[in-house]
C-alpha atoms as a PDB file:
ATOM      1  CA  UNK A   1      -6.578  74.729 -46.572  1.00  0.00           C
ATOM      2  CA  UNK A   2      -7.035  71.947 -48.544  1.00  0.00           C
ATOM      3  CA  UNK A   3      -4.082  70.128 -46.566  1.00  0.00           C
ATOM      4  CA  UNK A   4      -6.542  70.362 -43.851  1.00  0.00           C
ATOM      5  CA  UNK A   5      -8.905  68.973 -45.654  1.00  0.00           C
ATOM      6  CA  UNK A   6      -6.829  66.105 -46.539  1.00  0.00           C
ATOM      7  CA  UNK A   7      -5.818  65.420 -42.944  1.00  0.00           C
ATOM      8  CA  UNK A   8      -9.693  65.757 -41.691  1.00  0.00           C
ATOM      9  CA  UNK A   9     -10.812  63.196 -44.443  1.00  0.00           C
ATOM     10  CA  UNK A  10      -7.598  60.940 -43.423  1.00  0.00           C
ATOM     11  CA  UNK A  11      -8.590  61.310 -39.849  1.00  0.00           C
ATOM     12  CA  UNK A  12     -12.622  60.192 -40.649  1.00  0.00           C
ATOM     13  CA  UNK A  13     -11.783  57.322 -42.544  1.00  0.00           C
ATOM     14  CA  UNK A  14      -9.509  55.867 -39.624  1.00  0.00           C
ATOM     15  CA  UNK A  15     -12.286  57.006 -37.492  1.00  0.00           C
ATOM     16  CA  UNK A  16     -14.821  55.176 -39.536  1.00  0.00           C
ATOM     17  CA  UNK A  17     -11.997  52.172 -39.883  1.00  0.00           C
ATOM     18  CA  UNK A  18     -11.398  51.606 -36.144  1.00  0.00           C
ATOM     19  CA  UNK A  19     -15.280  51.798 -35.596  1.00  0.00           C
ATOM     20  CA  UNK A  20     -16.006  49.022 -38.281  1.00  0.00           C
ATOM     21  CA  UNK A  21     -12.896  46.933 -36.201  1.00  0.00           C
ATOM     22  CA  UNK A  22     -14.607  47.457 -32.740  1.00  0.00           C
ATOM     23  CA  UNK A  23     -18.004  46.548 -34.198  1.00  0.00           C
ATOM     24  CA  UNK A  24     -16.791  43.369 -35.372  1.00  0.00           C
ATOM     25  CA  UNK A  25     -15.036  42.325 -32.279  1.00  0.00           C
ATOM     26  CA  UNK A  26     -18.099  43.584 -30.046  1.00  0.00           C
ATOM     27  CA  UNK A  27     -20.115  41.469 -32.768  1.00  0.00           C
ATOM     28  CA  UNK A  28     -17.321  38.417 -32.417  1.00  0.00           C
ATOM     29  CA  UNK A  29     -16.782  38.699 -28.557  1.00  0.00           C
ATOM     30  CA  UNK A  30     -20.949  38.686 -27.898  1.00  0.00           C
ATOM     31  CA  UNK A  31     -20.996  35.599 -30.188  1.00  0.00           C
ATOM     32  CA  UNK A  32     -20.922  32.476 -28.003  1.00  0.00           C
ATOM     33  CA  UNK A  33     -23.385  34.258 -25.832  1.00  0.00           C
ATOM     34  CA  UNK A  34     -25.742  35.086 -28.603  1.00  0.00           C
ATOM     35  CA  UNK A  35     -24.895  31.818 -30.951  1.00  0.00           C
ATOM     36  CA  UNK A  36     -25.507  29.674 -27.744  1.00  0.00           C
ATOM     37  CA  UNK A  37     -25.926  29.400 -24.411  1.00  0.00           C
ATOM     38  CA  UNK A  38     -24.977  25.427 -24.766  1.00  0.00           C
ATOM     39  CA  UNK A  39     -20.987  26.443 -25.098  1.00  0.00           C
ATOM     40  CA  UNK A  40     -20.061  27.189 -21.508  1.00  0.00           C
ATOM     41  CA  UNK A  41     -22.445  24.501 -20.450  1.00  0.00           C
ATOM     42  CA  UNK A  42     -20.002  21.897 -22.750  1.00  0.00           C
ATOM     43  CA  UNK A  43     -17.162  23.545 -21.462  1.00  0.00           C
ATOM     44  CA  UNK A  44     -18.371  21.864 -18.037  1.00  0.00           C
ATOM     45  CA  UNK A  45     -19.583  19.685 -19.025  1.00  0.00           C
ATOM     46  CA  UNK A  46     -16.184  18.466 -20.452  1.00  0.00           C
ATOM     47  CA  UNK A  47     -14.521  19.317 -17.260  1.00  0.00           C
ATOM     48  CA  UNK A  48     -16.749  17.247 -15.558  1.00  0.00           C
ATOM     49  CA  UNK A  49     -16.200  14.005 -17.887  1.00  0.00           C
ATOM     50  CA  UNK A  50     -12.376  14.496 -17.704  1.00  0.00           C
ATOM     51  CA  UNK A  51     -12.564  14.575 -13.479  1.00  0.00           C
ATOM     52  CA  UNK A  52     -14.564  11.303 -13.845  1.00  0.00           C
ATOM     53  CA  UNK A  53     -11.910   9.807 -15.687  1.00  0.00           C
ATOM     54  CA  UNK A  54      -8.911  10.786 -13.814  1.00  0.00           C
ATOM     55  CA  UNK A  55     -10.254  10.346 -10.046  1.00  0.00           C
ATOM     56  CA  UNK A  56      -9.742   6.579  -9.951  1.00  0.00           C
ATOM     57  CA  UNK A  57      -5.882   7.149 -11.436  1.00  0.00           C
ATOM     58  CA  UNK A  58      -6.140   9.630  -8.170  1.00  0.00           C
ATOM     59  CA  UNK A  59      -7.351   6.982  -5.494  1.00  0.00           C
ATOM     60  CA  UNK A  60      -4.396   4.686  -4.890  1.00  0.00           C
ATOM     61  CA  UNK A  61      -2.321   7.737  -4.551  1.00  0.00           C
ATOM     62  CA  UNK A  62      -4.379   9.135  -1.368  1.00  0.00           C
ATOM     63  CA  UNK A  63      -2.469   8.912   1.800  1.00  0.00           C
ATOM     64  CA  UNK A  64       0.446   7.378  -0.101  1.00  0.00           C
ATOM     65  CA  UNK A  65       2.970   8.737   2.503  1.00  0.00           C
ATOM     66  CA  UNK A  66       1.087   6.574   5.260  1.00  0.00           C
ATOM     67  CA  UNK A  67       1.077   3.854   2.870  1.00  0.00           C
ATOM     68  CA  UNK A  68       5.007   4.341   2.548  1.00  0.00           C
ATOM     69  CA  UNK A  69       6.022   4.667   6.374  1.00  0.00           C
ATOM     70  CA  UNK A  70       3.504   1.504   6.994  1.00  0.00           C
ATOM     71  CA  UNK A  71       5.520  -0.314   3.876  1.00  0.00           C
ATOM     72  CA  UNK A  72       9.028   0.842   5.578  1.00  0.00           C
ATOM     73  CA  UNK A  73       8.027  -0.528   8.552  1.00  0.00           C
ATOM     74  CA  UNK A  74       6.150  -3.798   7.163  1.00  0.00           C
ATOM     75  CA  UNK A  75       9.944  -4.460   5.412  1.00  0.00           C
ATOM     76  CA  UNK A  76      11.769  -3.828   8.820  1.00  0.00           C
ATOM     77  CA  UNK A  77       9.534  -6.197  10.076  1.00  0.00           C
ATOM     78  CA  UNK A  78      10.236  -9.084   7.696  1.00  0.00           C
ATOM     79  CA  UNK A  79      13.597  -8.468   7.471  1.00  0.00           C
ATOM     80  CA  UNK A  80      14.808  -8.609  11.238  1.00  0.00           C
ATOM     81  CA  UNK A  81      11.808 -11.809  11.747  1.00  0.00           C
ATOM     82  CA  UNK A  82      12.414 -13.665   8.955  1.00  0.00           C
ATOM     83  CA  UNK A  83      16.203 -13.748   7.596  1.00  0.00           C
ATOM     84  CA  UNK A  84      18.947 -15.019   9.414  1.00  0.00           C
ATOM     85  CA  UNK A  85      22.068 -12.946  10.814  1.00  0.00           C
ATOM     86  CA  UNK A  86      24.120 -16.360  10.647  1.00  0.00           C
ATOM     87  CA  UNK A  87      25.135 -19.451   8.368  1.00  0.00           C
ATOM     88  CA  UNK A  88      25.125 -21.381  11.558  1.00  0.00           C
ATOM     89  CA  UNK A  89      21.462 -20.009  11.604  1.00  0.00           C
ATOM     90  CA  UNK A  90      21.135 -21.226   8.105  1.00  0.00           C
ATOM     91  CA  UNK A  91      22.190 -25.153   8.915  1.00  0.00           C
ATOM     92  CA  UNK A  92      21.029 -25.467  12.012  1.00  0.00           C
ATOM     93  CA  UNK A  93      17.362 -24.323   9.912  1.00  0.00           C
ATOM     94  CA  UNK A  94      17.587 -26.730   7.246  1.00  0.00           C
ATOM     95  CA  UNK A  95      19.172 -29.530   9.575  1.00  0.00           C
ATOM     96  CA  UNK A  96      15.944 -29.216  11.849  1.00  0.00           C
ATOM     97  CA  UNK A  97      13.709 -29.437   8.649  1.00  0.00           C
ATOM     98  CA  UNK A  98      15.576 -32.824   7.300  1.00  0.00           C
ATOM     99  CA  UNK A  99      15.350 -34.512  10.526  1.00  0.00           C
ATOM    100  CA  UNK A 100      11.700 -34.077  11.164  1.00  0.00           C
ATOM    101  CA  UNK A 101      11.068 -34.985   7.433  1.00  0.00           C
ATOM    102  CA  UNK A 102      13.269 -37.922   7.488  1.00  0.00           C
ATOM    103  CA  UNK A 103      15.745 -37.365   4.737  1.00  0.00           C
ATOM    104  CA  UNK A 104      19.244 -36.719   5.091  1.00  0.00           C
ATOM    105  CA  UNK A 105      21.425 -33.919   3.502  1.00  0.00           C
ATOM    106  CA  UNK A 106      24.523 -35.204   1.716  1.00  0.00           C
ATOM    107  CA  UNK A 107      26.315 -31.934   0.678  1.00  0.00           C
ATOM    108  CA  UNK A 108      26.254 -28.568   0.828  1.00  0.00           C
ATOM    109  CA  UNK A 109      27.455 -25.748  -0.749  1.00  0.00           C
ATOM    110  CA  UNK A 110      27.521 -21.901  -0.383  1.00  0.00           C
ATOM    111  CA  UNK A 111      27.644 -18.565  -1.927  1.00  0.00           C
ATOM    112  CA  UNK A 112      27.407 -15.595  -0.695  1.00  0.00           C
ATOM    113  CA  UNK A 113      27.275 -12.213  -3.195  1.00  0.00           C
ATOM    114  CA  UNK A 114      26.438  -8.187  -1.513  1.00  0.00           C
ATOM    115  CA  UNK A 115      22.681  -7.835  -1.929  1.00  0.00           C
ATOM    116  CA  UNK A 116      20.639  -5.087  -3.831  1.00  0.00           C
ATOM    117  CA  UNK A 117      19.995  -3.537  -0.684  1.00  0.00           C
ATOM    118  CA  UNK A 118      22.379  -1.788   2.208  1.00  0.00           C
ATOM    119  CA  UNK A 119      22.953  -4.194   4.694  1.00  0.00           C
ATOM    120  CA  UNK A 120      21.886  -7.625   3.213  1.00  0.00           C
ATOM    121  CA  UNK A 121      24.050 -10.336   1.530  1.00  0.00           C
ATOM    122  CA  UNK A 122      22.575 -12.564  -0.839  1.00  0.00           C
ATOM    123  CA  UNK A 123      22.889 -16.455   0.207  1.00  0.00           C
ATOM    124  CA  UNK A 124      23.013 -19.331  -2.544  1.00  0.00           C
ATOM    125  CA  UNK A 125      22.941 -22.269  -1.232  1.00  0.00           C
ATOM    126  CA  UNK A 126      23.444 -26.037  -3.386  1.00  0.00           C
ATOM    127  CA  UNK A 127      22.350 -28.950  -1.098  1.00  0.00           C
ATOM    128  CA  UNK A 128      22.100 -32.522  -2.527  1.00  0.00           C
ATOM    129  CA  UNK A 129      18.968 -34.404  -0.775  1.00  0.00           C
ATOM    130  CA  UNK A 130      18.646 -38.139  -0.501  1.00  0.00           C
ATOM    131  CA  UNK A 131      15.059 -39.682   1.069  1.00  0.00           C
ATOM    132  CA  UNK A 132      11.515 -41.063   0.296  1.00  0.00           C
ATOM    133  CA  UNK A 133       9.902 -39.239  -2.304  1.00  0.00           C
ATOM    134  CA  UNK A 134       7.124 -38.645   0.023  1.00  0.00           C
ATOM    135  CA  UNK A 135       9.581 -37.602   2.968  1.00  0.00           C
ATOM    136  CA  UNK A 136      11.830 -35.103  -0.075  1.00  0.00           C
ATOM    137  CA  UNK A 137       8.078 -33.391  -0.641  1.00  0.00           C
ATOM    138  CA  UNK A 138       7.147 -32.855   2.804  1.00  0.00           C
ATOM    139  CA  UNK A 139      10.646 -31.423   3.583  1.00  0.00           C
ATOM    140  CA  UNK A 140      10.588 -28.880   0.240  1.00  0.00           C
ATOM    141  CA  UNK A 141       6.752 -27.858   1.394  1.00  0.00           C
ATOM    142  CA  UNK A 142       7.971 -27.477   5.226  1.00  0.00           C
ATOM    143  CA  UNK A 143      10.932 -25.111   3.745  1.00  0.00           C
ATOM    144  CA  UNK A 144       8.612 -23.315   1.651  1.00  0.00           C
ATOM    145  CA  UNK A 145       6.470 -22.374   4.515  1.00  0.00           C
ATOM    146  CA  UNK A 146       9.013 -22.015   7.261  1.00  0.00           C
ATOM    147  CA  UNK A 147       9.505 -18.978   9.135  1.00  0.00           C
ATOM    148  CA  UNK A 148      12.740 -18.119   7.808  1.00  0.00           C
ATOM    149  CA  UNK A 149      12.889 -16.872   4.316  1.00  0.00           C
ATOM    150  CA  UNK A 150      13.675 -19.560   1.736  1.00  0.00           C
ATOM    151  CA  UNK A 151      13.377 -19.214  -2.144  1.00  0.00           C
ATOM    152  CA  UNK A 152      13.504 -23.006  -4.030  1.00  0.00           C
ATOM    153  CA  UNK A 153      15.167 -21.639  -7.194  1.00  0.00           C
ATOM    154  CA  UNK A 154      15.854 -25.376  -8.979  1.00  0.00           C
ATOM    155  CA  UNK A 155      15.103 -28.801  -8.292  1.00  0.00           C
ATOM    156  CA  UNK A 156      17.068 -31.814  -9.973  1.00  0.00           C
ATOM    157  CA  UNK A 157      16.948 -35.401 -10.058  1.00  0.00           C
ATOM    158  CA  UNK A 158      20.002 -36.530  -9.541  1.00  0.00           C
ATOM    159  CA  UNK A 159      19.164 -40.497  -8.935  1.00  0.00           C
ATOM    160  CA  UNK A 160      17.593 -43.198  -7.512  1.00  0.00           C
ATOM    161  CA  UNK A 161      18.302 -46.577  -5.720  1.00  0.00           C
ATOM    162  CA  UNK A 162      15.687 -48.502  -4.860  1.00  0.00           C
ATOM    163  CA  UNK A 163      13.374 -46.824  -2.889  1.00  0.00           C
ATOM    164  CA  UNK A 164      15.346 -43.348  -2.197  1.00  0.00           C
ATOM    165  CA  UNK A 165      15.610 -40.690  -4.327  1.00  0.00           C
ATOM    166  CA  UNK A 166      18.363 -38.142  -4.658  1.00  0.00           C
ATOM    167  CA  UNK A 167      17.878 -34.251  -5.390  1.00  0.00           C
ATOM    168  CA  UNK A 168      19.714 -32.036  -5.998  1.00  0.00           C
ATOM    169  CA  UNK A 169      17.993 -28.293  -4.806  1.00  0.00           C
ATOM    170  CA  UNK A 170      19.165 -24.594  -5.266  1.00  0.00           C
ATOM    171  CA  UNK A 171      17.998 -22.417  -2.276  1.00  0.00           C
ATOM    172  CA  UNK A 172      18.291 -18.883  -1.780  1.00  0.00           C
ATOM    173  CA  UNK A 173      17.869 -16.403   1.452  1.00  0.00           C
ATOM    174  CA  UNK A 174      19.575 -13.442   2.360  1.00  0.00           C
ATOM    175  CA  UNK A 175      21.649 -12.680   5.431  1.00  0.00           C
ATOM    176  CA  UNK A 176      21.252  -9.362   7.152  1.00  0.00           C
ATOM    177  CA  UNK A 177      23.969  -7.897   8.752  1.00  0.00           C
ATOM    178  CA  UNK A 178      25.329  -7.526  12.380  1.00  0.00           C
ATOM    179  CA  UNK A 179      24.234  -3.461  11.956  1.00  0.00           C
ATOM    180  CA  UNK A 180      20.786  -4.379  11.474  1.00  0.00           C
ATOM    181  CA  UNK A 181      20.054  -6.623  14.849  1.00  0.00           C
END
């Protein structure tokens, strides 16, 4: 009997244990309610404050695949209207530009490297440029704004007689290829 006993006053103080443990987590689990009704209200408020701060890093991103096809496009676009297919669409270009400005081109020069992208080649061009200085700047602004892509990497000074000036200019553009016409 007194092994029963034993076991009864084993099984009460567990009893009594586990009720002190579910007390405290009633007491632990009711305590942001009780403490303070301000904690979910943070917890909002919070959310709230962290949606204001990441909407605008949202904004350019809406409709970016409409932005995309309209930027595919856009490139198409300046690609097949603005670069040449040709050299001889190249010279004949820059020999239109020196005659209306009035200055003559002495030499040129030309190299042509695979492009970064499929189906362009990457034109360098050297041309030396002999004129009035006022005719040379009206013939550099007129390439700058033709229609055909131009980039006016370096201008030199290469002389001067009288009068005339001589330049000597790096230009780039970029052929496309026969697959893209």
């Amino acid at each position: 009997m007194a092994d029963l006993s034993r076991a009864r006053q084993r099984i009460l103080a567990t009893t009594i244990a586990l009720g002190v443990v579910s007390a405290a987590a009633l007491v632990y689990l009711l305590l942001p309610y009780g403490s303070g009704a301000a904690r979910p209200a943070e917890v909002q408020r919070r959310a709230e404050d962290e949606y204001r701060q990441l909407k605008p890093k949202a904004v350019p991103l809406q409709g970016i695949d409409q932005k995309l096809a309209e930027a595919q496009k856009d490139g198409a676009a300046f690609i097949q209207n603005r670069l040449p297919s040709r050299y001889s669409d190249v010279v004949e270009e820059l020999g239109k530009l020196a005659k209306a400005n009035h200055i003559s081109i002495t030499a040129v020069s030309y190299t042509t490297e695979p492009g970064k992208l499929n189906g362009l080649d990457s034109l360098q061009m050297h041309a030396g440029l002999a004129g009035q200085y006022v005719d040379l700047v009206r013939f550099i602004n007129s390439v700058e704004r033709n229609k055909m892509f131009f980039i006016i990497d370096t201008i030199s000074l290469t002389g001067q007689k009288s009068s005339e000036v001589r330049l000597d200019v790096k230009l780039d553009t970029y052929l496309r290829s026969t697959a893209n016409i």
